[in-house]
Every structure is written in structure tokens, then in C-alpha cells.
PDB file of N, CA and C in Angstrom:
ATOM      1  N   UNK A   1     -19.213  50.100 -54.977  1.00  0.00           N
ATOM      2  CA  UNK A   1     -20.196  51.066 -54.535  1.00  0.00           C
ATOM      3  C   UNK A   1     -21.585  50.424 -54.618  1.00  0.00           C
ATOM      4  N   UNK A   2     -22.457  50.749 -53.561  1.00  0.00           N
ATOM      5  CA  UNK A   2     -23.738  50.279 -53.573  1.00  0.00           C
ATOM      6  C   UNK A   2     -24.962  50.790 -54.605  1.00  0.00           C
ATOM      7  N   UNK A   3     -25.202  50.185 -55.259  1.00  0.00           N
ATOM      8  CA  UNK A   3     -26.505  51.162 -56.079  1.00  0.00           C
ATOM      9  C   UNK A   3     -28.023  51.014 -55.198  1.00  0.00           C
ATOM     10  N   UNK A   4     -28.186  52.337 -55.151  1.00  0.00           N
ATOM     11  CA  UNK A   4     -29.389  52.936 -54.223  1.00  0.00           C
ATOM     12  C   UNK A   4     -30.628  52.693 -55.153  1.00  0.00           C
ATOM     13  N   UNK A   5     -30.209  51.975 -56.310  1.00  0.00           N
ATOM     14  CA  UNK A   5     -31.478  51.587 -57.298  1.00  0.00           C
ATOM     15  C   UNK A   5     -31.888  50.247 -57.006  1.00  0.00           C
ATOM     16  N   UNK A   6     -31.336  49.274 -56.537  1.00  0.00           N
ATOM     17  CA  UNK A   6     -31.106  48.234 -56.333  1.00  0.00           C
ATOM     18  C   UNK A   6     -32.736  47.865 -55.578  1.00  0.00           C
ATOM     19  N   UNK A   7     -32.935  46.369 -56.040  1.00  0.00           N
ATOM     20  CA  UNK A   7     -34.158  46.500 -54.955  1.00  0.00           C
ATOM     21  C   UNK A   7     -33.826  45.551 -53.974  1.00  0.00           C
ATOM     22  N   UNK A   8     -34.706  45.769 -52.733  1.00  0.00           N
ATOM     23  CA  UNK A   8     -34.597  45.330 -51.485  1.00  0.00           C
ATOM     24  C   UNK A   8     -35.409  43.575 -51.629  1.00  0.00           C
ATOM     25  N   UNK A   9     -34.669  42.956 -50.557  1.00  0.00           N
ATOM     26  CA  UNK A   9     -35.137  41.488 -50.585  1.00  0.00           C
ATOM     27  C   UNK A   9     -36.662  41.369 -50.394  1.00  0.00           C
ATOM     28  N   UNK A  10     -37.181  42.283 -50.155  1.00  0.00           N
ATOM     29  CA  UNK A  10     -38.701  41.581 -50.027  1.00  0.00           C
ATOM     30  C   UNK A  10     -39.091  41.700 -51.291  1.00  0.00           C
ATOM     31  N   UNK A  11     -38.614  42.790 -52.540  1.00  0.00           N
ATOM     32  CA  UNK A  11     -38.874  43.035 -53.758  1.00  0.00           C
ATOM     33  C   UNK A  11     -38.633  41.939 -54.532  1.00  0.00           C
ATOM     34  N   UNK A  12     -37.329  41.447 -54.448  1.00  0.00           N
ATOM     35  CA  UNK A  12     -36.892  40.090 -54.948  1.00  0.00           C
ATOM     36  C   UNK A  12     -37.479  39.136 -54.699  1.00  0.00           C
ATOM     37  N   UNK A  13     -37.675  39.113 -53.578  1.00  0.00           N
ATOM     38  CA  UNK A  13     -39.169  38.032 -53.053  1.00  0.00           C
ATOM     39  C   UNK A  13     -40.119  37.910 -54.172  1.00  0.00           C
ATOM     40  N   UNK A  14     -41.045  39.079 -53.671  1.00  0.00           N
ATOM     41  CA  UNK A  14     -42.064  39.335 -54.659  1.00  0.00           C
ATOM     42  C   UNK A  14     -42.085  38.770 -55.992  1.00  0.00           C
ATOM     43  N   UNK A  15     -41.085  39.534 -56.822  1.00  0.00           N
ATOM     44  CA  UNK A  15     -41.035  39.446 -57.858  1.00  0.00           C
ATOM     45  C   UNK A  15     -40.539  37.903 -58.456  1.00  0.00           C
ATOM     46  N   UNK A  16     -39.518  37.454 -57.532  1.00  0.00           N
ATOM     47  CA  UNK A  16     -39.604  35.632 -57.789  1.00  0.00           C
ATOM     48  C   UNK A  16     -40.824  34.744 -57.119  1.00  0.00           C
ATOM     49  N   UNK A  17     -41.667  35.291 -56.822  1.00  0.00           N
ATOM     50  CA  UNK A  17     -42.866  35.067 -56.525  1.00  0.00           C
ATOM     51  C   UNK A  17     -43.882  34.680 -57.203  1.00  0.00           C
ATOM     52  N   UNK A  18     -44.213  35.878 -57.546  1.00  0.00           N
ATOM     53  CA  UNK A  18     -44.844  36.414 -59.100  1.00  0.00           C
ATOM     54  C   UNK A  18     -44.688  35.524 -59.958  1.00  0.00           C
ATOM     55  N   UNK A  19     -43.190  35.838 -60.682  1.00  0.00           N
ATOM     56  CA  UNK A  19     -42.990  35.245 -61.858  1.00  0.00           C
ATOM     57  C   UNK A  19     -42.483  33.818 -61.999  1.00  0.00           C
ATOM     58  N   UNK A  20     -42.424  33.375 -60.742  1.00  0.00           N
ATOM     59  CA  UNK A  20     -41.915  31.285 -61.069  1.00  0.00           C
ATOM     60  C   UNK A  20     -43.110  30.981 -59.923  1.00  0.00           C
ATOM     61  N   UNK A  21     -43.288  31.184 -58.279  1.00  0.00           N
ATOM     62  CA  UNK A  21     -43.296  30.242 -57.456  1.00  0.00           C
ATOM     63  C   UNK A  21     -44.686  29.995 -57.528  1.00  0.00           C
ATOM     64  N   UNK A  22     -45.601  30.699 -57.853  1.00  0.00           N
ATOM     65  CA  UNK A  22     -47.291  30.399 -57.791  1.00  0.00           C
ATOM     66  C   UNK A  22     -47.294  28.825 -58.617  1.00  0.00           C
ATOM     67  N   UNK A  23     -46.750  28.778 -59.709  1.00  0.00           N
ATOM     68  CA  UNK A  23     -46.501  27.858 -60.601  1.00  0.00           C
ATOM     69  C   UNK A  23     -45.913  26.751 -60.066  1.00  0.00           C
ATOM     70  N   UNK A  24     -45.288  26.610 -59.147  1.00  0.00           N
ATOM     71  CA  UNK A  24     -44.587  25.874 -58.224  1.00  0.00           C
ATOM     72  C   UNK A  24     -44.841  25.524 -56.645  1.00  0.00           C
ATOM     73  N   UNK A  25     -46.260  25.895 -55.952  1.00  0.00           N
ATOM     74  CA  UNK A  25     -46.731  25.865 -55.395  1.00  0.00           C
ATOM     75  C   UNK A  25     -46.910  24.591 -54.611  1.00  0.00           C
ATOM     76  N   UNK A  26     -47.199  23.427 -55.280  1.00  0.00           N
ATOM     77  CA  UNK A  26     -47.222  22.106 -54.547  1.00  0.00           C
ATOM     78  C   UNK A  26     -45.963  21.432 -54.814  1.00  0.00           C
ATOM     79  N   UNK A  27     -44.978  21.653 -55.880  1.00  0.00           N
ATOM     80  CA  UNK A  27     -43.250  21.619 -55.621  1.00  0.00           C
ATOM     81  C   UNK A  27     -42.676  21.773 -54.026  1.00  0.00           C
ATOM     82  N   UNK A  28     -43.356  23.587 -53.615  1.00  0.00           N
ATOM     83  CA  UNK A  28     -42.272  23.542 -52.847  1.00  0.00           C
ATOM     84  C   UNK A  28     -43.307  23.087 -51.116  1.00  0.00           C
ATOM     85  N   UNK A  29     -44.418  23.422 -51.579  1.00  0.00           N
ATOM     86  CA  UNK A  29     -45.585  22.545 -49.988  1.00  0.00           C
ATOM     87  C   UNK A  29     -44.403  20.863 -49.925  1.00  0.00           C
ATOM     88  N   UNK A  30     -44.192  19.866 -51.050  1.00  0.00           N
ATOM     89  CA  UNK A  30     -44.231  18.444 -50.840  1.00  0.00           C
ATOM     90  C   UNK A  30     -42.173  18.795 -50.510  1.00  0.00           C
ATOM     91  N   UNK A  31     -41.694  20.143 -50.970  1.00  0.00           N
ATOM     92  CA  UNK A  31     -40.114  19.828 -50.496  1.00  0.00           C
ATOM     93  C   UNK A  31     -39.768  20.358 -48.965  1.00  0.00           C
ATOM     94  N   UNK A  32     -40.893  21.262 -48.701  1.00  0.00           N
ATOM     95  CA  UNK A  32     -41.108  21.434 -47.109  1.00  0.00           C
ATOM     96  C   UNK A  32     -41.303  20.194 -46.654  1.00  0.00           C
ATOM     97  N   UNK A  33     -41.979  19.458 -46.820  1.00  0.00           N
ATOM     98  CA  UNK A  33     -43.117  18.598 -45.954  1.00  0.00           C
ATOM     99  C   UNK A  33     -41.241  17.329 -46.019  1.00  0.00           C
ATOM    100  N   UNK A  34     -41.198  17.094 -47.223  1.00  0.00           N
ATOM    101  CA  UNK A  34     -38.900  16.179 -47.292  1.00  0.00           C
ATOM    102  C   UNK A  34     -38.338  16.795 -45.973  1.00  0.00           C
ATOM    103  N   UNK A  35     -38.404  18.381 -45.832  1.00  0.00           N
ATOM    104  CA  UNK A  35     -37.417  18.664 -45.148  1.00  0.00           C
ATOM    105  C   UNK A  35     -37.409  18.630 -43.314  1.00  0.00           C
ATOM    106  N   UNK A  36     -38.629  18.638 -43.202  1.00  0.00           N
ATOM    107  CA  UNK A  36     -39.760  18.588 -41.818  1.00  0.00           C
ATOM    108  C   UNK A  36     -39.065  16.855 -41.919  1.00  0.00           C
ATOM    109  N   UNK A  37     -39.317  16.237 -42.472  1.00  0.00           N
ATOM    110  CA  UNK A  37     -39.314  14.329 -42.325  1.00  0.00           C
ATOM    111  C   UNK A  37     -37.941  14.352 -42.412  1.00  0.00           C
ATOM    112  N   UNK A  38     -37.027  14.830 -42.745  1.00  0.00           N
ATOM    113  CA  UNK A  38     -35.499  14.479 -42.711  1.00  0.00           C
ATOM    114  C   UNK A  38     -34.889  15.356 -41.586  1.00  0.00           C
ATOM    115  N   UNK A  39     -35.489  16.127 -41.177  1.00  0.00           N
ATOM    116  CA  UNK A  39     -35.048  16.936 -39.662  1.00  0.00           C
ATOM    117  C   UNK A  39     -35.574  16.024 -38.553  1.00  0.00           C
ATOM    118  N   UNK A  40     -36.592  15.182 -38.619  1.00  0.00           N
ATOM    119  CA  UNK A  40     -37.112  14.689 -37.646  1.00  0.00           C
ATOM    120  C   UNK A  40     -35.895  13.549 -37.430  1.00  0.00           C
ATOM    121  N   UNK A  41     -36.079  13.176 -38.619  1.00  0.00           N
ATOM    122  CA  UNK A  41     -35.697  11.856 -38.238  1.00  0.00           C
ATOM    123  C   UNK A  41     -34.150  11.670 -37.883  1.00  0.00           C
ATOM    124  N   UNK A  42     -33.361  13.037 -38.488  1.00  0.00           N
ATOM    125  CA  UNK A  42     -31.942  13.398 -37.913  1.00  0.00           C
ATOM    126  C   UNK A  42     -31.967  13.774 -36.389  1.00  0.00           C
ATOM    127  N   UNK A  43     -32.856  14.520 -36.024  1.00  0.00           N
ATOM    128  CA  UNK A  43     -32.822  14.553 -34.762  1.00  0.00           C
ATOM    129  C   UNK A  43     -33.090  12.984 -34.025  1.00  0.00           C
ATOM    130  N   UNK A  44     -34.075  12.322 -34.079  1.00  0.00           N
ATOM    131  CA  UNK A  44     -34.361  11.217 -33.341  1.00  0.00           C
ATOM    132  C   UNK A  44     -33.191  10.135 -33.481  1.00  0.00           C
ATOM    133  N   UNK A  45     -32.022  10.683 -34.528  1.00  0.00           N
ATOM    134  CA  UNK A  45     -31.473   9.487 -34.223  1.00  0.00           C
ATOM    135  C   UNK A  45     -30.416   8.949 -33.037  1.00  0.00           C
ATOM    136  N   UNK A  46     -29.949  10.304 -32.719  1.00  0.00           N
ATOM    137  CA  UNK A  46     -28.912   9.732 -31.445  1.00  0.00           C
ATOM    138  C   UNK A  46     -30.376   9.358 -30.186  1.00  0.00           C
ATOM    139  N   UNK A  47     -31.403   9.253 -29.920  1.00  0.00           N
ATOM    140  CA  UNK A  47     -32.100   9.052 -29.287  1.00  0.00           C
ATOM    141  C   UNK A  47     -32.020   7.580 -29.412  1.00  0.00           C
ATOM    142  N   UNK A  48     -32.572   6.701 -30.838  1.00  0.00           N
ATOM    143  CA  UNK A  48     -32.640   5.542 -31.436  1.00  0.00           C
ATOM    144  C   UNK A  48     -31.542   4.638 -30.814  1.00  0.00           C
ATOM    145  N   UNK A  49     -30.313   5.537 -31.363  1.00  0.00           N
ATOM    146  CA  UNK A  49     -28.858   4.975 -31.070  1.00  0.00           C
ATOM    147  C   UNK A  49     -28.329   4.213 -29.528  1.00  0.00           C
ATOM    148  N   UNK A  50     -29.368   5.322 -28.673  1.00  0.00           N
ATOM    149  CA  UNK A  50     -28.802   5.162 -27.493  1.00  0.00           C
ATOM    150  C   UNK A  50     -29.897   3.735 -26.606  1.00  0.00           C
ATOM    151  N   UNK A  51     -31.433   3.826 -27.092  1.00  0.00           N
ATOM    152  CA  UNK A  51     -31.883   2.991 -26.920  1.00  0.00           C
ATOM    153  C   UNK A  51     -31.348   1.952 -27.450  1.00  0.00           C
ATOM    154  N   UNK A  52     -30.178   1.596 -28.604  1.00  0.00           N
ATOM    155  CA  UNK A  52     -29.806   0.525 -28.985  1.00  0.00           C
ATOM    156  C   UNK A  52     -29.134   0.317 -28.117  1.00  0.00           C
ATOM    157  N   UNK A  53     -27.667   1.074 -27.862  1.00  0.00           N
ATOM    158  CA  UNK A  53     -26.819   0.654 -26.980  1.00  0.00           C
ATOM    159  C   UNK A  53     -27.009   0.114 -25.408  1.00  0.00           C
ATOM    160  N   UNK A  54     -28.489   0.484 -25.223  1.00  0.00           N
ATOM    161  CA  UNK A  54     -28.968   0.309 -23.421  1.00  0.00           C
ATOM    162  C   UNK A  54     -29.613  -0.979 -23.711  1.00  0.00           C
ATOM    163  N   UNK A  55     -30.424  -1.404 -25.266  1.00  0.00           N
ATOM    164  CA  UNK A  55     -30.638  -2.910 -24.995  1.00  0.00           C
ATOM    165  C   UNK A  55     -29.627  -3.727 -24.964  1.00  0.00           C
ATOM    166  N   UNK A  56     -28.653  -3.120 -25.400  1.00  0.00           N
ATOM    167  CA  UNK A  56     -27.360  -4.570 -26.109  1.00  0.00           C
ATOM    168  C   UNK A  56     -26.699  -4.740 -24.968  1.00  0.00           C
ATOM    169  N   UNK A  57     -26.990  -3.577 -23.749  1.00  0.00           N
ATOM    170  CA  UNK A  57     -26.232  -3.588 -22.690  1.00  0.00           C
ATOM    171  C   UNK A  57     -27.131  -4.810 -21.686  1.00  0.00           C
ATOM    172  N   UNK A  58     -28.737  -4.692 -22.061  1.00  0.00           N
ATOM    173  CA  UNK A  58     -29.283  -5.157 -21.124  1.00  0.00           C
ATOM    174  C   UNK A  58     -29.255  -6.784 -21.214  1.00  0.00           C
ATOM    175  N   UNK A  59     -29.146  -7.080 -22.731  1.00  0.00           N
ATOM    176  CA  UNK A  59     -29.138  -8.356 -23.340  1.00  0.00           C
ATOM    177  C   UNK A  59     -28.268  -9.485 -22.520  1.00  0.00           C
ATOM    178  N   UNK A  60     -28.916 -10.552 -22.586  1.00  0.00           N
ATOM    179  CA  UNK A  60     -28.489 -12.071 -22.022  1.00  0.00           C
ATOM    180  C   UNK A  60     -27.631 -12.666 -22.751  1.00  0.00           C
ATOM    181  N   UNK A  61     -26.583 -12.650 -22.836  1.00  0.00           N
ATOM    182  CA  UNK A  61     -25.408 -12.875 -23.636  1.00  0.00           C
ATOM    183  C   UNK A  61     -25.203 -14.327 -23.613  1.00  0.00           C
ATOM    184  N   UNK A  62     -25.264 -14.870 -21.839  1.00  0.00           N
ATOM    185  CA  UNK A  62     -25.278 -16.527 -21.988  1.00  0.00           C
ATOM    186  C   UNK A  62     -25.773 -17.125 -22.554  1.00  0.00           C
ATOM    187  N   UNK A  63     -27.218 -17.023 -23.418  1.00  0.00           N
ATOM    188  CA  UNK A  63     -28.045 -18.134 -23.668  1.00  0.00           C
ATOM    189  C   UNK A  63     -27.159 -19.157 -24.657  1.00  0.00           C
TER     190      UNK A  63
END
């Protein structure tokens, strides 16, 4: 059964807000800023990949 006392997620928010994250403030700015640089660079990689495979294709193999 649901308790109608219960508080709602923005409350929980708040209140883990409040009481840890102010304190933790440039923690979580520098684990954003990790997660922005490890999305990038997951995305760019089949991009990387494929520029590899189009030089190795273009490459002079005789020399």
C-alpha cells in the first residue's frame, strides 16, 4: 500500500539538497564537466574510427 505521507521527489530533492549537496557543490560542477568529456569523446569515436579506416584504405602500400 502506498503511504499518502510519503514525500514527493522534488521534496527529496530539496531536502538532499539542503542537507549534503551545497557542501558538495564543486564535487558535482567538476563530475558534470567528466561526464560532458566522456560523452563527447564516446560519441566522436566511431567518427575517428572511420577516418582511420578511409586513410588505411587510401594508403600506398607499395612503397
Amino acid at each position: 500500500m502506498i503511504n499518502s505521507d510519503s514525500m514527493s521527489p522534488i521534496q527529496s530533492f530539496k531536502r538532499i539538497w539542503k542537507n549534503y549537496g551545497r557542501e558538495h557543490l564543486f564535487s558535482f560542477i567538476i563530475a558534470n564537466l567528466f561526464m560532458i568529456l566522456i560523452a563527447g569523446t564516446t560519441a566522436l569515436y566511431p567518427i575517428v574510427i572511420d577516418y582511420a579506416f578511409l586513410s588505411l584504405e587510401e594508403a600506398n602500400w607499395s612503397k
